[in-house]
Each structure stands twice: as C-alpha cells, then as structure tokens.
C-alpha atoms as a PDB file:
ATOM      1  CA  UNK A   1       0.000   0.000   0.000  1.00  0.00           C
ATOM      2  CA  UNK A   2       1.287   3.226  -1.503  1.00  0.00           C
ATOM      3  CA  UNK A   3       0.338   6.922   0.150  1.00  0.00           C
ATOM      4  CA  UNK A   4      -0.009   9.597  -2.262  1.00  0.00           C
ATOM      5  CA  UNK A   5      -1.419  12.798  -3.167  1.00  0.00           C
ATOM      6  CA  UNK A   6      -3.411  14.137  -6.740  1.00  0.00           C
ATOM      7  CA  UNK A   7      -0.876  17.385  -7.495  1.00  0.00           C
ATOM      8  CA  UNK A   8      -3.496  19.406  -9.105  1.00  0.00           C
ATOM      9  CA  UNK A   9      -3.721  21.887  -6.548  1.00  0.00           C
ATOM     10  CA  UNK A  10      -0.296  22.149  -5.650  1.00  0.00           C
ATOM     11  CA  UNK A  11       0.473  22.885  -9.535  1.00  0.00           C
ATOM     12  CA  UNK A  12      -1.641  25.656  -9.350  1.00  0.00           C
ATOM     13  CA  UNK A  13       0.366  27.107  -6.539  1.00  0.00           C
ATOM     14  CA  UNK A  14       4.076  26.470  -8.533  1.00  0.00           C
ATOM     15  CA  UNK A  15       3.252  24.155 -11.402  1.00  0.00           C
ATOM     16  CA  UNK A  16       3.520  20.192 -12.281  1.00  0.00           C
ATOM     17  CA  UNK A  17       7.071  20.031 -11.853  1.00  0.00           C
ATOM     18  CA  UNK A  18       8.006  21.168  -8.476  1.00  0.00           C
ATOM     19  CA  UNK A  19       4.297  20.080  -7.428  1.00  0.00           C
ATOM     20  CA  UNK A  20       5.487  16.247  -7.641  1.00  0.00           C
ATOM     21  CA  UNK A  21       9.092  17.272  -5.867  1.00  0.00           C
ATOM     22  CA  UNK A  22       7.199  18.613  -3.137  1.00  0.00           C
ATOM     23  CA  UNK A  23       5.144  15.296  -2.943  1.00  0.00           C
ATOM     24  CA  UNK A  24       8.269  13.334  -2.793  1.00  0.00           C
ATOM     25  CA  UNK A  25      10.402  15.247  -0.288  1.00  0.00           C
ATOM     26  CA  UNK A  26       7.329  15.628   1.572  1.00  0.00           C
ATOM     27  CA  UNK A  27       7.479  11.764   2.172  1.00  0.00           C
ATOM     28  CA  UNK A  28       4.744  10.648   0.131  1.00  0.00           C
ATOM     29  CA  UNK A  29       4.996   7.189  -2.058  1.00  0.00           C
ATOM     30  CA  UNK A  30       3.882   8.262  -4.880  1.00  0.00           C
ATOM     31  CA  UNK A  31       1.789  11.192  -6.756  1.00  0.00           C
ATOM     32  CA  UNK A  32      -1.554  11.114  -8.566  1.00  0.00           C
ATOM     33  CA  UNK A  33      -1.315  12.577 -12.546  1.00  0.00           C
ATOM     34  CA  UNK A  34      -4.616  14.903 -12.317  1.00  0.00           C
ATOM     35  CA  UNK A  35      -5.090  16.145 -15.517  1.00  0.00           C
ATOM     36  CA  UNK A  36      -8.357  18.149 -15.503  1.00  0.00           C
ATOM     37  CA  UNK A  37      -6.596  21.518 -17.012  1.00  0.00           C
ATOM     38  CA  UNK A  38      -6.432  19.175 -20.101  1.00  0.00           C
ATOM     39  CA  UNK A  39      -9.077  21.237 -21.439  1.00  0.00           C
ATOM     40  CA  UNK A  40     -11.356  24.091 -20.005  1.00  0.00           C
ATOM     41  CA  UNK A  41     -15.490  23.332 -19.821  1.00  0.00           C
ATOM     42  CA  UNK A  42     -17.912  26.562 -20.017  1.00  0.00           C
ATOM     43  CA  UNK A  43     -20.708  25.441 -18.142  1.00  0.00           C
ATOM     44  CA  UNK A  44     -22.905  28.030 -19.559  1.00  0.00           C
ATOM     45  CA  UNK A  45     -22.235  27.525 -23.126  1.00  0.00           C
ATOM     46  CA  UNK A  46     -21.477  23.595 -22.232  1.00  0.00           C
ATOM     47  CA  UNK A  47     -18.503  23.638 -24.822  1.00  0.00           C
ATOM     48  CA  UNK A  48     -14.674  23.044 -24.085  1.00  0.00           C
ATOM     49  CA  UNK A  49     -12.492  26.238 -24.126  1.00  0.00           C
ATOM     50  CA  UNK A  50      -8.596  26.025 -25.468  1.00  0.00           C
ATOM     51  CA  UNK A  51      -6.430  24.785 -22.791  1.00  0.00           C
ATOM     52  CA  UNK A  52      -2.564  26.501 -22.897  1.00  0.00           C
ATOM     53  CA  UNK A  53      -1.343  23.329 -20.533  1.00  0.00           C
ATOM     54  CA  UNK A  54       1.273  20.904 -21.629  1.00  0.00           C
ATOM     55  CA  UNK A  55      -1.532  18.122 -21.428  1.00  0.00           C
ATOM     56  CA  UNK A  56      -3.360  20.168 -23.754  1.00  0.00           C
ATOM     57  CA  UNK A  57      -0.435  20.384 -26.470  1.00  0.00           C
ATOM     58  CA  UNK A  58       1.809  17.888 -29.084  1.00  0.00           C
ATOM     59  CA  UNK A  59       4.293  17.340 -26.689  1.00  0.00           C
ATOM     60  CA  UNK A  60       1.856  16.002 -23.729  1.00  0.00           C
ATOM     61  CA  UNK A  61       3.759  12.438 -23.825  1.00  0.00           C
ATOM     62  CA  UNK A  62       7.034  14.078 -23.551  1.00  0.00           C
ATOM     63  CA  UNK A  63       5.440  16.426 -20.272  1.00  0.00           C
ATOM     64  CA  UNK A  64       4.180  13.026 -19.012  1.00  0.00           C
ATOM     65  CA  UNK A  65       7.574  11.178 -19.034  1.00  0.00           C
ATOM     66  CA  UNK A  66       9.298  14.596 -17.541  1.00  0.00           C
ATOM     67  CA  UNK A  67       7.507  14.240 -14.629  1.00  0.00           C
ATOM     68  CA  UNK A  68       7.523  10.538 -14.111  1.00  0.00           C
ATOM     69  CA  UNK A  69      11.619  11.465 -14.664  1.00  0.00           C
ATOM     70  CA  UNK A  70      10.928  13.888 -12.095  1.00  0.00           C
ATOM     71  CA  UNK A  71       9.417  11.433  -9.513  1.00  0.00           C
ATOM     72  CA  UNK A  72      11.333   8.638 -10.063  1.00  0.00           C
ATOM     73  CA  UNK A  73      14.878  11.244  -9.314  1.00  0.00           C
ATOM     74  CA  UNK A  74      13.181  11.559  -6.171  1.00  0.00           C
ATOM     75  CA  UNK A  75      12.598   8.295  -5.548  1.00  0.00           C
ATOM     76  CA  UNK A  76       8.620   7.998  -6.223  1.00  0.00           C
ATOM     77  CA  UNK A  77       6.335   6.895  -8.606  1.00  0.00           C
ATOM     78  CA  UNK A  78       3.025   7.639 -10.403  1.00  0.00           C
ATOM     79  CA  UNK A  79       0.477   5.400  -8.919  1.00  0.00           C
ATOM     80  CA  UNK A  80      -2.916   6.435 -10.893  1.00  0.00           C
ATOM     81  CA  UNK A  81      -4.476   9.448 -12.386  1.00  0.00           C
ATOM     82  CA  UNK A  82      -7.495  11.154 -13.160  1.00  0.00           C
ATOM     83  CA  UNK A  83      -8.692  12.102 -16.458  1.00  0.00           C
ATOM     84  CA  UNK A  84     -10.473  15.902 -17.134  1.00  0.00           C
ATOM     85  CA  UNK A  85     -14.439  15.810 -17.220  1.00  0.00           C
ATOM     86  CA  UNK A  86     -17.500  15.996 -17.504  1.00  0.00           C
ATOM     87  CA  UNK A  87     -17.618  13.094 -20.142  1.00  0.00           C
ATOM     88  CA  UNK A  88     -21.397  13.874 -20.838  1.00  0.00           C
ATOM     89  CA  UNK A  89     -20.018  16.254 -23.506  1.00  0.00           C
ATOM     90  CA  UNK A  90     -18.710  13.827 -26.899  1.00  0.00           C
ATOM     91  CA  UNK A  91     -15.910  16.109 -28.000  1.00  0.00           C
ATOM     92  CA  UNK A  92     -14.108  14.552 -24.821  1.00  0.00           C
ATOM     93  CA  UNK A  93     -13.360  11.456 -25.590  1.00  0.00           C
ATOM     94  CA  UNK A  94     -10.552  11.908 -27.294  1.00  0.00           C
ATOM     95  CA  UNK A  95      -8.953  13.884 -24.156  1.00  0.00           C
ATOM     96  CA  UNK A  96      -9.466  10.551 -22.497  1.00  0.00           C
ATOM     97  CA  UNK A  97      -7.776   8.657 -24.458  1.00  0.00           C
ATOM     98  CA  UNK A  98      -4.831  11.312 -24.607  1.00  0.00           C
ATOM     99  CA  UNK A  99      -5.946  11.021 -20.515  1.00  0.00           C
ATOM    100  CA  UNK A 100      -4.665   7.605 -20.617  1.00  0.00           C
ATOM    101  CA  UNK A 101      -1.811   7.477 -22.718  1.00  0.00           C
ATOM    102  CA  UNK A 102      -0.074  10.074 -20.276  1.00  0.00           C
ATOM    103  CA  UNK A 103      -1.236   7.855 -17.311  1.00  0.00           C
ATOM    104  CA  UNK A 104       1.084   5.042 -18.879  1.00  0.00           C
ATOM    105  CA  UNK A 105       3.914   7.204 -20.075  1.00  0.00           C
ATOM    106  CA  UNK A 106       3.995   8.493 -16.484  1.00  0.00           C
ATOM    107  CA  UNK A 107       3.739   4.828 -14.966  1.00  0.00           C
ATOM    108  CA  UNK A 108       0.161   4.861 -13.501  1.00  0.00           C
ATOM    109  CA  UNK A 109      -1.386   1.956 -12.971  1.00  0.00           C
ATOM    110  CA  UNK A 110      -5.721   2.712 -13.072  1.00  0.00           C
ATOM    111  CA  UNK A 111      -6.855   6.448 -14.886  1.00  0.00           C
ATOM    112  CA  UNK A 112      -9.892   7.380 -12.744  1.00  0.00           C
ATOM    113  CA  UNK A 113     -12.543   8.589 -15.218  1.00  0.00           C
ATOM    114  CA  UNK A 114     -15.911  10.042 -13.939  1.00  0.00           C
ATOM    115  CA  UNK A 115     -19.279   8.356 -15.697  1.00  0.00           C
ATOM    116  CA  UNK A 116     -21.675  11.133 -16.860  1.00  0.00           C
ATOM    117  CA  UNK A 117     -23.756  12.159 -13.250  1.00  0.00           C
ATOM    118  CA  UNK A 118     -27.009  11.891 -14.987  1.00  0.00           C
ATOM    119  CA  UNK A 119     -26.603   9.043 -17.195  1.00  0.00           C
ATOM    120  CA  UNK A 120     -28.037   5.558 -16.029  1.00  0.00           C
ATOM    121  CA  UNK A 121     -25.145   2.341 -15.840  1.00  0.00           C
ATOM    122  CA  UNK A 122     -26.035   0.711 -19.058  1.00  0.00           C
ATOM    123  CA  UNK A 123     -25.459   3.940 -20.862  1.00  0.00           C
ATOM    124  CA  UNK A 124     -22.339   4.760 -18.940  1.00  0.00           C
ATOM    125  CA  UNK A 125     -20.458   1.045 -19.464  1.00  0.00           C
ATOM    126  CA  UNK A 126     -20.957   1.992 -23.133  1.00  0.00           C
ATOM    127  CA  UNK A 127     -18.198   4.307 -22.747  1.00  0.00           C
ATOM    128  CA  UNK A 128     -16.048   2.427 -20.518  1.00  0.00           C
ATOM    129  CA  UNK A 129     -16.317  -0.275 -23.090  1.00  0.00           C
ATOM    130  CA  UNK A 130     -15.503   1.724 -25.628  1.00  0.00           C
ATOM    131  CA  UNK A 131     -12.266   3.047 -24.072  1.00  0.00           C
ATOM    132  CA  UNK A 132     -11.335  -0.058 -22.604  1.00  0.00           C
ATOM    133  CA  UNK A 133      -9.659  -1.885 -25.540  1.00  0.00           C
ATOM    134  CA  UNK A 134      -7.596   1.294 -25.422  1.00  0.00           C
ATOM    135  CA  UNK A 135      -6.651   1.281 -22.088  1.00  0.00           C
ATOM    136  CA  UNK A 136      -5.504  -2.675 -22.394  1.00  0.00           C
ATOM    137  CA  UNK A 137      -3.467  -1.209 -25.124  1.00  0.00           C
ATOM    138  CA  UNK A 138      -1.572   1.169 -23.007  1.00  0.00           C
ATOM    139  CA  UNK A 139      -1.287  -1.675 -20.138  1.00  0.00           C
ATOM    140  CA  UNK A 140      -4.021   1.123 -17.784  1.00  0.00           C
ATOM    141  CA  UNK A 141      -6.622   0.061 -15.415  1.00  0.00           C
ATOM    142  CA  UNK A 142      -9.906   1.942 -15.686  1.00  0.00           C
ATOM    143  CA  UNK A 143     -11.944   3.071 -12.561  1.00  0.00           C
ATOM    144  CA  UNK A 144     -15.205   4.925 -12.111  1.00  0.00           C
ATOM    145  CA  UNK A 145     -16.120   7.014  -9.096  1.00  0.00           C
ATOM    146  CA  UNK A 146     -19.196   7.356  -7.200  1.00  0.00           C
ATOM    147  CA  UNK A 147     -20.938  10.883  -8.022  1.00  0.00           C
ATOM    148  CA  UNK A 148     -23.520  13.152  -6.692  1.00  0.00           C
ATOM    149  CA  UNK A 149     -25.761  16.152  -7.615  1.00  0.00           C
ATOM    150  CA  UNK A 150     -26.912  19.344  -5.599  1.00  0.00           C
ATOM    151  CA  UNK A 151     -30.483  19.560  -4.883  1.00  0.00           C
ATOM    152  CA  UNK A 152     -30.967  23.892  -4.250  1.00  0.00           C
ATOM    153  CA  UNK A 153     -34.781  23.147  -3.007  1.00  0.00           C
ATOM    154  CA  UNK A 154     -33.622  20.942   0.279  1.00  0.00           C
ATOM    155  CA  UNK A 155     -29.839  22.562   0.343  1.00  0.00           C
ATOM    156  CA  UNK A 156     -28.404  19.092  -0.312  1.00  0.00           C
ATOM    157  CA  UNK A 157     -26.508  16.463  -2.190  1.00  0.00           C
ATOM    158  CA  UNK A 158     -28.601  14.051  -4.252  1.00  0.00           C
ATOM    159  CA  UNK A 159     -27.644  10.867  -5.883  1.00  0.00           C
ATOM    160  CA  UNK A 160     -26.288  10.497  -9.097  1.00  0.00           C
ATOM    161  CA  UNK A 161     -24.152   7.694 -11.133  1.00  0.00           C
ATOM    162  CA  UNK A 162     -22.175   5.300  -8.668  1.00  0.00           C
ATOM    163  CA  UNK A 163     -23.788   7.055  -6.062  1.00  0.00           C
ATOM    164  CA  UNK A 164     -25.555   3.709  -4.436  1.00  0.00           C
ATOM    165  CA  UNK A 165     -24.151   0.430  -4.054  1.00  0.00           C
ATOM    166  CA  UNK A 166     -26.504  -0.848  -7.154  1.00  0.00           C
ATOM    167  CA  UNK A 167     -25.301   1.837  -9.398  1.00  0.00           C
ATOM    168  CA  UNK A 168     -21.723   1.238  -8.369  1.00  0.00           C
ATOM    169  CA  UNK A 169     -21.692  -2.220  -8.704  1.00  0.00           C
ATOM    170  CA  UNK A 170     -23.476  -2.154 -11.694  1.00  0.00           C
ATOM    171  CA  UNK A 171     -20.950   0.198 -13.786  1.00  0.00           C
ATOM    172  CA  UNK A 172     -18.416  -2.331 -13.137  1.00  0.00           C
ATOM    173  CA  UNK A 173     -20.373  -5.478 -13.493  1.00  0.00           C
ATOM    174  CA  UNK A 174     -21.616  -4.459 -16.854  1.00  0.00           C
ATOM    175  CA  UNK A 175     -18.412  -3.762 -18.527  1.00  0.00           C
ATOM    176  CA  UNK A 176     -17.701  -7.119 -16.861  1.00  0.00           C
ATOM    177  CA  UNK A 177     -13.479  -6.769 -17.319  1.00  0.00           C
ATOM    178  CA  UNK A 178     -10.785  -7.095 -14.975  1.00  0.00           C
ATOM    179  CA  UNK A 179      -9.447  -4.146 -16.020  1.00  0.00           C
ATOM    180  CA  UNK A 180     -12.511  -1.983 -14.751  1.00  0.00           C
ATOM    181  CA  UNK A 181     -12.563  -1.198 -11.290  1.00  0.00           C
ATOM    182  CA  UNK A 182     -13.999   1.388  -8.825  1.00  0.00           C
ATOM    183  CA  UNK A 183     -12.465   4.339  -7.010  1.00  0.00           C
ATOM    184  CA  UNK A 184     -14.776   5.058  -4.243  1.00  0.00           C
ATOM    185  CA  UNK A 185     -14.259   8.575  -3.295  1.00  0.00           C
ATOM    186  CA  UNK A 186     -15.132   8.881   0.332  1.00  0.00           C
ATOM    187  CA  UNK A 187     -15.898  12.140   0.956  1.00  0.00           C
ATOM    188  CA  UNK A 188     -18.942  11.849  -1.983  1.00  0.00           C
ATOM    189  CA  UNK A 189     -20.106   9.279  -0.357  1.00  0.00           C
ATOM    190  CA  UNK A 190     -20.497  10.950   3.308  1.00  0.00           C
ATOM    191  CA  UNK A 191     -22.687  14.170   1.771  1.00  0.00           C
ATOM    192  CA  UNK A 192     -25.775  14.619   3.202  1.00  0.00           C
ATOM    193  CA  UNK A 193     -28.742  13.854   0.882  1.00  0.00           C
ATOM    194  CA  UNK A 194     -27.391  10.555  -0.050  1.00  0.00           C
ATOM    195  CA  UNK A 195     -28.989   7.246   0.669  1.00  0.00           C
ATOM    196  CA  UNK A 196     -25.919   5.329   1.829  1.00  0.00           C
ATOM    197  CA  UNK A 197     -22.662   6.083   3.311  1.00  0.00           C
ATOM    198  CA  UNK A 198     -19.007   4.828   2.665  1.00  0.00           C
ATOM    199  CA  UNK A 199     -18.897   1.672   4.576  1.00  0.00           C
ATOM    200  CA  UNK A 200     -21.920   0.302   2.740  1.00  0.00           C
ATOM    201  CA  UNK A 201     -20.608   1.125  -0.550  1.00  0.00           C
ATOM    202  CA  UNK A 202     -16.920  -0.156   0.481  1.00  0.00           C
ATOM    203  CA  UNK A 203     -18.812  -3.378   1.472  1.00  0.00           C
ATOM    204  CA  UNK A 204     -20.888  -3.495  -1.477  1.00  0.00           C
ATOM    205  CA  UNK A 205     -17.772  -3.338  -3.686  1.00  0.00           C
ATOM    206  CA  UNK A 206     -15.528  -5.814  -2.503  1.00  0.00           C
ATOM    207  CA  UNK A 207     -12.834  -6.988  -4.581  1.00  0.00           C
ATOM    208  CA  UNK A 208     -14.195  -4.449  -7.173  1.00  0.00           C
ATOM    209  CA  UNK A 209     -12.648  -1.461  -4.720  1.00  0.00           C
ATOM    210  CA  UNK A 210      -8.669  -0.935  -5.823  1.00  0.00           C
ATOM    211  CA  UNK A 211      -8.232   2.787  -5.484  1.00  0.00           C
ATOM    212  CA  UNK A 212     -10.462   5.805  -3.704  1.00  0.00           C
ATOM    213  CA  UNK A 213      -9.988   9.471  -3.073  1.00  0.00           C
ATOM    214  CA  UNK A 214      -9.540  10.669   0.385  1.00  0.00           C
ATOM    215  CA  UNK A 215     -10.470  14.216   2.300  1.00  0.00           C
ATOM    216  CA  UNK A 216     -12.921  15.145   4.844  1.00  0.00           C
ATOM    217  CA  UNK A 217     -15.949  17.261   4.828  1.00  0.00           C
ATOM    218  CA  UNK A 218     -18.955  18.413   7.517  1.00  0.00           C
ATOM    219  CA  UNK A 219     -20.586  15.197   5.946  1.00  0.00           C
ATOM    220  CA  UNK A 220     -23.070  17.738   4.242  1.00  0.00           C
ATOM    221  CA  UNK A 221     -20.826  19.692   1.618  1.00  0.00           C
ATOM    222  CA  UNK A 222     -18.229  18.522  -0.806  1.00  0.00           C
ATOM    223  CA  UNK A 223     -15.206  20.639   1.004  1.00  0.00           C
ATOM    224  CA  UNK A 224     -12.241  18.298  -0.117  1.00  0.00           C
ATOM    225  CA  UNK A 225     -10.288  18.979   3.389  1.00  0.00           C
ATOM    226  CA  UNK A 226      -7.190  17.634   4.884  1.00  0.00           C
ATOM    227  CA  UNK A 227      -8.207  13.971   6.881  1.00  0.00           C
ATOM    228  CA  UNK A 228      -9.174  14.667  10.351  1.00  0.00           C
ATOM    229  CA  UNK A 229     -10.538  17.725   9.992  1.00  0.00           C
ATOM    230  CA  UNK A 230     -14.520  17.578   9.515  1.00  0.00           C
ATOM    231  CA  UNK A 231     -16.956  14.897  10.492  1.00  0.00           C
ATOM    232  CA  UNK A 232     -15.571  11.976   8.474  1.00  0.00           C
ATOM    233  CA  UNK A 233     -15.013   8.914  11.046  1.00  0.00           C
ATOM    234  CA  UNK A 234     -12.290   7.338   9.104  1.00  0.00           C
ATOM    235  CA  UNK A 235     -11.492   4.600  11.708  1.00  0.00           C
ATOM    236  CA  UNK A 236     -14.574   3.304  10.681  1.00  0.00           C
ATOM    237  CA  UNK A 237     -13.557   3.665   7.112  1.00  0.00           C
ATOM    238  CA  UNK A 238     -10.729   2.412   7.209  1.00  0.00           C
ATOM    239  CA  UNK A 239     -12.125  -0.772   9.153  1.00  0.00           C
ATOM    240  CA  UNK A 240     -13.984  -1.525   6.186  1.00  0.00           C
ATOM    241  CA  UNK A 241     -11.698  -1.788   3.773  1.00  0.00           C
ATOM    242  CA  UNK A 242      -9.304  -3.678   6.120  1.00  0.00           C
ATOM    243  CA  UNK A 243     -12.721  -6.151   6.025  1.00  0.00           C
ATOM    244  CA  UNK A 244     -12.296  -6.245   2.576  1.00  0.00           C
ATOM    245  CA  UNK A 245      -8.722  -6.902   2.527  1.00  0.00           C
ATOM    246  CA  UNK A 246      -8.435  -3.741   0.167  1.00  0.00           C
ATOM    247  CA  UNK A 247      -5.128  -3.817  -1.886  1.00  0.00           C
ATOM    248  CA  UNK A 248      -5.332  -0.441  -3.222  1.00  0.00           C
ATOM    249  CA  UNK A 249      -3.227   2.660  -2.281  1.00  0.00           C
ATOM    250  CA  UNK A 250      -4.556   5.698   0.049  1.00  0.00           C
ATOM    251  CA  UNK A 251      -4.805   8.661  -2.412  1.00  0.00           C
ATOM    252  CA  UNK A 252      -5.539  12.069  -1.429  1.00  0.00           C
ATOM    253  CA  UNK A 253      -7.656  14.206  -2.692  1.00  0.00           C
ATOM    254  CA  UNK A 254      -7.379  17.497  -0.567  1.00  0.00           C
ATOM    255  CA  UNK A 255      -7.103  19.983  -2.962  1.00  0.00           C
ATOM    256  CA  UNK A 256     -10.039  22.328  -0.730  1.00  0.00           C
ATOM    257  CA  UNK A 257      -7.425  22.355   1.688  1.00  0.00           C
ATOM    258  CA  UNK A 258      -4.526  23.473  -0.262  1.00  0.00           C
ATOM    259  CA  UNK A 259      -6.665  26.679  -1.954  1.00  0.00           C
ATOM    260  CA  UNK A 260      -5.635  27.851   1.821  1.00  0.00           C
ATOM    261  CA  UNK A 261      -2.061  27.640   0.881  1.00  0.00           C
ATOM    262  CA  UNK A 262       0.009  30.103  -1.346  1.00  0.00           C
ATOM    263  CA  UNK A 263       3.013  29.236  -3.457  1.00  0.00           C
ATOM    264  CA  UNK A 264       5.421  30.283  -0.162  1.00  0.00           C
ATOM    265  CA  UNK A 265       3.398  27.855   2.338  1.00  0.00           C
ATOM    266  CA  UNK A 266       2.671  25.071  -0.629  1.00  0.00           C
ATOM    267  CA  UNK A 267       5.387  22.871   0.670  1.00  0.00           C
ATOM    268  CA  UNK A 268       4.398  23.223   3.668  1.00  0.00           C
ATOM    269  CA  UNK A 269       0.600  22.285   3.094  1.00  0.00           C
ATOM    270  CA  UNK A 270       1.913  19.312   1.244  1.00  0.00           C
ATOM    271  CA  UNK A 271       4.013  18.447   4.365  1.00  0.00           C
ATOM    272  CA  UNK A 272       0.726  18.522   6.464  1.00  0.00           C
ATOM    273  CA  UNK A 273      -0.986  16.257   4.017  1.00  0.00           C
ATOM    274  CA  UNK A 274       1.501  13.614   3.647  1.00  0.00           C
ATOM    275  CA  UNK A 275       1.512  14.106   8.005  1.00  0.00           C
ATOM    276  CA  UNK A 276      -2.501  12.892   7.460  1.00  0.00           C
ATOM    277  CA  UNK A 277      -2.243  10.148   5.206  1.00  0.00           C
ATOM    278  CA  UNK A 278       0.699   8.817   6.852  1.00  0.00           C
ATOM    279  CA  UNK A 279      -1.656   8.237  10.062  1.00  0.00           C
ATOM    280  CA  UNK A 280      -4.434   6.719   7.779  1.00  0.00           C
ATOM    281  CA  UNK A 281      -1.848   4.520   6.623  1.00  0.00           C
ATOM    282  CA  UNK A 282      -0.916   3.654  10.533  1.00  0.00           C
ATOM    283  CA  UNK A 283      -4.415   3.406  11.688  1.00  0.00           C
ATOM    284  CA  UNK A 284      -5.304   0.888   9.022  1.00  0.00           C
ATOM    285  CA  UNK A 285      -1.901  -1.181   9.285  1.00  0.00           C
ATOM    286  CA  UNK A 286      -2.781  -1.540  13.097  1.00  0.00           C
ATOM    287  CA  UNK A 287      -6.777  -3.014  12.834  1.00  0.00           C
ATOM    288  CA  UNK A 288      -7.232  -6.512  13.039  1.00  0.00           C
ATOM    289  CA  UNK A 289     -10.431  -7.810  11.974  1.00  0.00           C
END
C-alpha cells in the first residue's frame, strides 16, 4: 500500500514540476497525474475552451515522461491518475484517451474517469467499453467514481451515477473486465442527501474497490479537506476496507485544503498532508479484523 497525493492543486500554486518534488520530499509514495486543465469546460455555453497546458499540447507524452523522470529522481512513482471531465459532452473522448496514454507514459497503474452524473449504468459502461480496448493497449486500469448532484430546493446532495451500491456495482459489473474497477471517493459518499454512506458502498464493492480518493468534509458539503478535519469517522472507514482486505493505495484528494495555501506555504501544506495520510496509513496497518 502506496500513500499519495493528486498534485493538481499544488500545480496551481508552482506548477507540475516542483508540485510532484514537493510530494516526494514531503514523504509521500507516490503522486496522482490529475489532468483536468487538459481542457477548459464553459458550463454556460457547455462547450470546451482552449487549454494553454502541456496536457493540452503535441508534446503532452514528452510532459508526461518529464515528470515521471521527475518522480522517479526523487525516488517515487506515479500510482494512478485522473482524467479531465464531464464526459457527458462527446468532443471529450478523445482527451481521455490522450488522458490515458499520459497515465502510462507516467507509470500509472488505473486512470480514474468520472461516468456522466445523470446518465443511467447501461449507458455509462458503453463508454467504458468503448475506451477499454484502449486502455488494455496502453497496459491502464480503468476506474469509475461514485458521483452526486446538488439539490438547491432541500440545500443538499442528491444521488447520481455510482452514487448507491446498485449503481456502483453495476458500472463495473456491466463492462464485466478485470481491467474496470472502482475508485470510491469517500468524501462523496459521506454528503448529506445521499442514501448510503461509505462503509456500505466499500462493502458493497468488494474486490471491485482498488483505489479511492480521500479528504474530509462536515458530511453535508463537498469541502475536499485535509483527513481529520470535519466529520468523516475514518477509523470506521478504514475498518472496512481492512474487512475487505483492500489492496489499493490511500490517495488524497485534498485539494479544498490546499486553496488555503500560497506558493510560499505550498510545501508546507503538502508536508501537512503527507503528516494525514501517513496516520491513515498507521491506523489501518494496526486493525485486526
């Protein structure tokens, strides 16, 4: 089991480069390849806006293989990734695809890639199945991640693709592959407004579960914070996936907490982060079940 970190939001403090240095001198295994500034999505026109990132240009395979050079110098590695969204629009399929090639030139081993919120399972393993032969190609896992929507009339999350054990088990079991798997982001599933929680979706998934996104919240907002510092009870979390033997990596996904940070105190946000993890790791090595 790997600890790591999705460098997203400490790029945006001093870019991709120094953001997976920081992960690795901050002690961290290994970093997460988030590539949502792939391309730019106008929700009020619903069209994709030219992206100036490397990702976004002809030499995106050469940016991916600078930073895995990058990592591996400092003695880490890419562990997975997460593709740029939302995939209910068609033109992005083919930033997907470019979405998993860089997860393989960097050395990741499963590209997280959201299903379309409103979509039901049968329509959403059309894509997966699409983009799996692809994926086999490039020697990439695929994983799909338990959504939700925001309900203004009740102030509150409501289900959407993944969001129930059903939905989440049925993504996966329709694609029917061993090459599609789930990444059950935990603090989605502890909104309020949704009709189950994380330990009945870890239990739910079994085997199924190989990687998930980790942060805390006030269990009624989607606030991405640094572990142990909202209402998540991750003992109890991490019981559950000790129950299901999980084999997966604990991957943060923080990036709420790091908008607090500047480029000055990034390294030192990063340091608090890997700190967190670092228990979760500890706290889940130590329960016996």
């Amino acid at each position: 089991m790997k600890t790591s970190t999705e460098i997203r939001s400490i790029a945006w403090l001093v870019g991709e480069e120094k953001a997976v240095e920081y992960v690795a001198r901050a002690g961290f295994d290994a970093w997460d390849f988030t590539m949502q500034e792939m391309c730019h999505f106008d929700r009020v026109t619903r069209c994709f806006l030219k992206s100036d990132h490397p990702t976004a240009g002809p030499d995106y395979l050469p940016f991916a293989r600078k930073l895995k050079q990058i990592g591996q110098d400092h003695g880490i590695m890419c562990n997975q990734s997460h593709a740029p969204f939302p995939v209910s629009i068609p033109e992005i399929r083919d930033h997907l695809k470019r979405a998993i090639e860089c997860t393989a030139e960097a050395g990741g081993r499963i590209c997280v890639i959201h299903p379309d919120n409103n979509a039901t399972p049968e329509k959403n393993a059309e894509m997966y199945r699409e983009l799996l032969p692809f994926a086999k190609q490039h020697g990439v896992k695929l994983a799909t991640e338990n959504m939700w929507n925001w309900d203004k009339t009740v102030d509150r999350c409501k289900p959407a693709a993944c969001a129930t054990p059903d939905s989440f088990c049925r993504h996966i079991d329709l694609v029917g592959d061993e090459d599609m798997v789930a990444c059950l982001d935990i603090g989605h599933a502890e909104m309020r407004g949704n009709t189950t929680n994380a330990l009945e979706l870890i239990r739910a998934l079994g085997p199924r579960l190989q990687a998930v996104h980790l942060h805390d919240n006030d269990r009624w907002h989607d606030r991405h914070q640094i572990p142990f510092s909202g209402e998540i009870d991750f003992y109890a979390v991490l019981r559950e996936l000790k129950a299901i033997e999980y084999q997966g990596d604990l991957t943060l996904e923080a990036y709420g907490y790091m908008k607090q940070h500047t480029a000055d105190t990034a390294f030192d946000g990063v340091l608090a982060l890997c700190e967190s993890v670092k228990k979760l790791k500890h706290i889940f090595e130590g329960i016996d079940v």
